[in-house]
C-alpha atoms as a PDB file:
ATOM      1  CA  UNK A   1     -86.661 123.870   9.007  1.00  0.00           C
ATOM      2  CA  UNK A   2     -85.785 122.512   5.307  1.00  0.00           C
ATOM      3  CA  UNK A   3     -84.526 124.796   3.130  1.00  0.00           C
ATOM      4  CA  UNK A   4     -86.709 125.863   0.110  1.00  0.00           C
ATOM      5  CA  UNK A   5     -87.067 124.243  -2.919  1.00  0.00           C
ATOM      6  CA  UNK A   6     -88.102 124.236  -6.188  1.00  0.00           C
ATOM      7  CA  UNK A   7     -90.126 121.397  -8.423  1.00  0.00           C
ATOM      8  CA  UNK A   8     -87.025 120.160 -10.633  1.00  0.00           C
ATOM      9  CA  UNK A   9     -83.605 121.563  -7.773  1.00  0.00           C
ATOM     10  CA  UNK A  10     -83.672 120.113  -4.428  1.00  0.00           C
ATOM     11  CA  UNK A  11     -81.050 120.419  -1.748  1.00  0.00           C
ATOM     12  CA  UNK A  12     -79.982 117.049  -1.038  1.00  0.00           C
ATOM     13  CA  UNK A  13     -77.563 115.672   2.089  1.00  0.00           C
ATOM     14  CA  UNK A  14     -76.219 112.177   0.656  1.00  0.00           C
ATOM     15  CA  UNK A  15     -74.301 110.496   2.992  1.00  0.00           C
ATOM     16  CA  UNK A  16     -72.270 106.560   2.107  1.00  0.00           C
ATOM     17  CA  UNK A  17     -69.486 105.299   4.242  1.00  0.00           C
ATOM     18  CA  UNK A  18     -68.314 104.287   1.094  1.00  0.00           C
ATOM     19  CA  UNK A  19     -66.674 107.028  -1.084  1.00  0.00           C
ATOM     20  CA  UNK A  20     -66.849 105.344  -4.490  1.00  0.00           C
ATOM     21  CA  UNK A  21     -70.136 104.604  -3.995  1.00  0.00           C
ATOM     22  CA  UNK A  22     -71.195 108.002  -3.088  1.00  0.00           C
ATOM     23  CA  UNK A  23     -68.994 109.816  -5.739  1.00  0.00           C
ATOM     24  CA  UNK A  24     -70.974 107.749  -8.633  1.00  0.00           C
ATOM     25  CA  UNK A  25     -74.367 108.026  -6.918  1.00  0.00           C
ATOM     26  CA  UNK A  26     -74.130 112.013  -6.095  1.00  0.00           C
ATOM     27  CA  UNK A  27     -72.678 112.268  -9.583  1.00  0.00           C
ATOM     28  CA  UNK A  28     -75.934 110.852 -10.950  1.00  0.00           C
ATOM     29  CA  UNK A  29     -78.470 113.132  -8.815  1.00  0.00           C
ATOM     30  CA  UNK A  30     -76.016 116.143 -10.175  1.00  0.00           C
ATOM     31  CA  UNK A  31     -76.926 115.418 -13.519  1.00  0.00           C
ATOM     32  CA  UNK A  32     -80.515 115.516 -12.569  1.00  0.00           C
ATOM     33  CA  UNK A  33     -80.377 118.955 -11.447  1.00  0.00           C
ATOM     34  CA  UNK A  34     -80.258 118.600  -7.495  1.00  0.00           C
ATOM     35  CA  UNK A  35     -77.681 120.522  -5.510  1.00  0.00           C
ATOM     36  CA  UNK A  36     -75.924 117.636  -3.413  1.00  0.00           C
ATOM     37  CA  UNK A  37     -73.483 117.772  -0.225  1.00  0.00           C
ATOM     38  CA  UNK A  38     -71.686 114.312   0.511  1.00  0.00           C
ATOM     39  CA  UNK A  39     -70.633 113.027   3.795  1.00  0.00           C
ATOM     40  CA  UNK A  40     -69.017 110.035   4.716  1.00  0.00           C
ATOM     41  CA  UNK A  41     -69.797 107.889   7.673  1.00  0.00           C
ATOM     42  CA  UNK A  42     -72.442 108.959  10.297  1.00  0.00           C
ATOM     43  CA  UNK A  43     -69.741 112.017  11.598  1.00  0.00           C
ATOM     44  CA  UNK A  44     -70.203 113.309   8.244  1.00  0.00           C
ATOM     45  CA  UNK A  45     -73.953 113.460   7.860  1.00  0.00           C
ATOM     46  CA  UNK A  46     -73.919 114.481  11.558  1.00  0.00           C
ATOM     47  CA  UNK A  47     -71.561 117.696  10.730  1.00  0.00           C
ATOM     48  CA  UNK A  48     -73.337 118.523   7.426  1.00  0.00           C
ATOM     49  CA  UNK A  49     -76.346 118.717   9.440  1.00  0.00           C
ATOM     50  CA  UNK A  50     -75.242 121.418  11.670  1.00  0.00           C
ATOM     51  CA  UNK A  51     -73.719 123.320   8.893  1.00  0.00           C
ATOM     52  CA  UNK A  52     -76.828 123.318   6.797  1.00  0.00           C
ATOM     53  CA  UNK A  53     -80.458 122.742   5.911  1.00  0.00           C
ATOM     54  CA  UNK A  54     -81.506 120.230   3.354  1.00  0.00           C
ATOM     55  CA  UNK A  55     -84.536 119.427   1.345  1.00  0.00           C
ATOM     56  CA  UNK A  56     -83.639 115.577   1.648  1.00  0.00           C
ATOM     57  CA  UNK A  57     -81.366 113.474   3.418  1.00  0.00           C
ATOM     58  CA  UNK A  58     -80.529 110.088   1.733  1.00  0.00           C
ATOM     59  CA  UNK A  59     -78.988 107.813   4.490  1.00  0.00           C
ATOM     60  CA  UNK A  60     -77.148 105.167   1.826  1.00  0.00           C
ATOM     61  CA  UNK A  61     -77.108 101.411   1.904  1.00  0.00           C
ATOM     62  CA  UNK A  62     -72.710 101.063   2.738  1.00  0.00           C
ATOM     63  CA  UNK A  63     -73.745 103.163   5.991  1.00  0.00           C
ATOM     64  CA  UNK A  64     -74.027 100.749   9.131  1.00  0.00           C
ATOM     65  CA  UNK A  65     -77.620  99.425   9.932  1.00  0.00           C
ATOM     66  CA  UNK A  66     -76.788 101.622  13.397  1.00  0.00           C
ATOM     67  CA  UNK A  67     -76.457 104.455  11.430  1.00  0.00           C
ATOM     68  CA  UNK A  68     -79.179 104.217   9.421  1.00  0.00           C
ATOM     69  CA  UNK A  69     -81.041 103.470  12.279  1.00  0.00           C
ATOM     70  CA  UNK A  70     -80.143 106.240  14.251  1.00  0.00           C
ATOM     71  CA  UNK A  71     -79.251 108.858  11.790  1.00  0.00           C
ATOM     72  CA  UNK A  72     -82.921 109.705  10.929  1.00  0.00           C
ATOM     73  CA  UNK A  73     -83.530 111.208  14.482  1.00  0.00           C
ATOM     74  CA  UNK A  74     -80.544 113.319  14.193  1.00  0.00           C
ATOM     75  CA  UNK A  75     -81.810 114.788  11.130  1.00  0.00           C
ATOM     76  CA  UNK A  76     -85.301 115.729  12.320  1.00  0.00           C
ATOM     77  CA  UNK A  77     -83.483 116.727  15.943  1.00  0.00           C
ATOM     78  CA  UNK A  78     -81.562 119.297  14.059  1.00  0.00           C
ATOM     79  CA  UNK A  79     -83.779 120.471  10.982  1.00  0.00           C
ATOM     80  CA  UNK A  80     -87.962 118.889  11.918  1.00  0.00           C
ATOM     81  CA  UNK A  81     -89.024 119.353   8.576  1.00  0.00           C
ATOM     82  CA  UNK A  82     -86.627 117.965   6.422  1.00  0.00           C
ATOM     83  CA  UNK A  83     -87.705 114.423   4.763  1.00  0.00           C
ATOM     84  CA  UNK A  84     -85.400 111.322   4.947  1.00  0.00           C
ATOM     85  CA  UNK A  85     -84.838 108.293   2.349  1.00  0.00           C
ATOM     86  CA  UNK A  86     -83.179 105.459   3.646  1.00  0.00           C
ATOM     87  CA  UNK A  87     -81.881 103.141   0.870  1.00  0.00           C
ATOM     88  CA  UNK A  88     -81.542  99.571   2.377  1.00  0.00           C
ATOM     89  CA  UNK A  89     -83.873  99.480   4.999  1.00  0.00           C
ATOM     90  CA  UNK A  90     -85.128  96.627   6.507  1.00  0.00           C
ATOM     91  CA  UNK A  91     -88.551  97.998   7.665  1.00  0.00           C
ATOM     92  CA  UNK A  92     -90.169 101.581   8.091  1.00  0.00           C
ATOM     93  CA  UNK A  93     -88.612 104.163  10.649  1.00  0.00           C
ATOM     94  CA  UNK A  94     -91.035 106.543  12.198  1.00  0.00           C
ATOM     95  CA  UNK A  95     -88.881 109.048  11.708  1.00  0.00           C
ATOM     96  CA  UNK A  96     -87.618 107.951   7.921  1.00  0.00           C
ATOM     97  CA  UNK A  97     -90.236 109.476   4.890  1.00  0.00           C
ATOM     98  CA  UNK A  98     -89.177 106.703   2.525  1.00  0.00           C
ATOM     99  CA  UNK A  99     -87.082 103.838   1.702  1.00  0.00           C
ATOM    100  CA  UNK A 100     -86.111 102.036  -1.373  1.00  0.00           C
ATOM    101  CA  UNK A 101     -83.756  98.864  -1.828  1.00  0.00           C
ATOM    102  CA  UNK A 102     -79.832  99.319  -1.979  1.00  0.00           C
ATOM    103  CA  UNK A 103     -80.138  98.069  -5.613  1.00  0.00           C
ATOM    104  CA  UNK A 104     -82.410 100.401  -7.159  1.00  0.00           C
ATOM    105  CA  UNK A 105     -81.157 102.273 -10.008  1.00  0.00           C
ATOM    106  CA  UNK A 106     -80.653 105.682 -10.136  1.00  0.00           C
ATOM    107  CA  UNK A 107     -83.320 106.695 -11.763  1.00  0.00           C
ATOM    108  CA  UNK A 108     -86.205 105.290  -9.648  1.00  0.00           C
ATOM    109  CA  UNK A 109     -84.275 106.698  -6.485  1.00  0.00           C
ATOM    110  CA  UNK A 110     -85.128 110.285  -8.137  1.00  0.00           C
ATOM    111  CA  UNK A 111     -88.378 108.880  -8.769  1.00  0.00           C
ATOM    112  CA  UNK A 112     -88.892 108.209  -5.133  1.00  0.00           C
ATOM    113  CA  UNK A 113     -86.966 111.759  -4.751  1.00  0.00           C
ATOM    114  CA  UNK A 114     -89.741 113.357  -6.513  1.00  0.00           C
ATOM    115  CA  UNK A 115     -92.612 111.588  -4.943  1.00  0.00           C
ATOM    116  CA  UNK A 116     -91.787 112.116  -1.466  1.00  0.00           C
ATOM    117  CA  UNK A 117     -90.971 116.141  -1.940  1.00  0.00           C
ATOM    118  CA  UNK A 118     -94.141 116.001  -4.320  1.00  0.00           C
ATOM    119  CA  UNK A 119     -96.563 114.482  -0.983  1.00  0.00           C
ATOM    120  CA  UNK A 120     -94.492 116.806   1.227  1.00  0.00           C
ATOM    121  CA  UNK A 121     -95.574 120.084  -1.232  1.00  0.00           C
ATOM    122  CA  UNK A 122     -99.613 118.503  -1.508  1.00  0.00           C
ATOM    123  CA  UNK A 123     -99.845 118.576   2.558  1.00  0.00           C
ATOM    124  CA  UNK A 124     -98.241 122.188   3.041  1.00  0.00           C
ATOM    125  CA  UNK A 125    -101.219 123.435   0.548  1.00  0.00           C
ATOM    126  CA  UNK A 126    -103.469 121.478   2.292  1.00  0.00           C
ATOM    127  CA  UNK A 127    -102.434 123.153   5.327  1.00  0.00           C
ATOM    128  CA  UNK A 128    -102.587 126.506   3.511  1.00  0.00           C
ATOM    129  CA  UNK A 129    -105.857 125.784   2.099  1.00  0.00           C
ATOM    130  CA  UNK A 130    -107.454 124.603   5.492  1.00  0.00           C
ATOM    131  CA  UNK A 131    -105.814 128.177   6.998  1.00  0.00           C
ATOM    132  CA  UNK A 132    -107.533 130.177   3.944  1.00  0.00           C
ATOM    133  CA  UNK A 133    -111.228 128.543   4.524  1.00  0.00           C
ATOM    134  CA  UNK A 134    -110.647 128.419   8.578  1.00  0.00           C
ATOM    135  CA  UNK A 135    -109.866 132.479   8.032  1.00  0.00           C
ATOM    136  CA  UNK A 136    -112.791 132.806   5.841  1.00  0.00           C
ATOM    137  CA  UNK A 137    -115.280 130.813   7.984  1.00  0.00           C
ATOM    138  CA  UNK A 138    -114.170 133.110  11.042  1.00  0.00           C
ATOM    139  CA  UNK A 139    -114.422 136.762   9.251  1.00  0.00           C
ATOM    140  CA  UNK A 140    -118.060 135.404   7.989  1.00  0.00           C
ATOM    141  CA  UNK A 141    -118.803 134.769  11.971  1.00  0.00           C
ATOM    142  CA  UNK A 142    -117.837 137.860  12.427  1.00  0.00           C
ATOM    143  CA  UNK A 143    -119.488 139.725   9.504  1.00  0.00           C
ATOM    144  CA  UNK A 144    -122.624 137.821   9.654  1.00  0.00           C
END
């Protein structure tokens, strides 16, 4: 289960193999107000994951094609609901929620942050919705 968040603060796994590249890049979605957890390499991500729940997982272009490959069952294995954005991806994962291209700034990859969480908020009151009128329709059965 993903942990909660809020419109503008999300809890964000980022993992890179490469540790420059993931200092400057987690630097940049710190500024924007998102709590973020690094990992290097696919043990990294993989240990994060059982330590904690995340809003988001970003799977980073210096990680291994294998590993972005197979990282995104790992995280739905251990946490179902918790969205993943794979930067660098060749073509669309089942199990991935997004991608965007390795050399995307910063910005739009919080763009594409706030989209995904945004679709991911729109279905759960959907499904809330859908509950309320289901609940309604059923007491009126009853009542009626």
């Amino acid at each position: 289960m993903p942990a909660t968040f809020a419109k503008s603060a999300i809890k964000v796994l980022y993992g890179e193999s490469d540790e420059e590249v993931l200092s400057t890049q987690a630097s940049a979605m710190k500024k924007a107000g998102h709590h973020v957890t690094t990992a290097v390499g696919r043990h990294g991500v993989q240990n994060a994951l059982k330590q904690d729940a995340f809003d988001l997982v970003i799977l980073g272009s210096t990680l291994s094609k294998d590993d972005r490959h197979h990282l995104p069952y790992m995280v739905k294995k251990c946490h179902e609901g918790t969205k993943v954005l794979v930067m660098h991806a060749a073509s669309r994962h089942h199990e991935v929620d997004a991608t965007i291209d390795a050399g995307t700034s910063m910005q739009l990859v919080l763009e594409k942050i706030a989209r995904v969480l945004a679709q991911d908020m729109v279905s759960a009151e959907r499904k809330q919705v859908s509950s309320k009128l289901s609940a309604l329709s059923s007491q009126e059965y009853l009542t009626g």
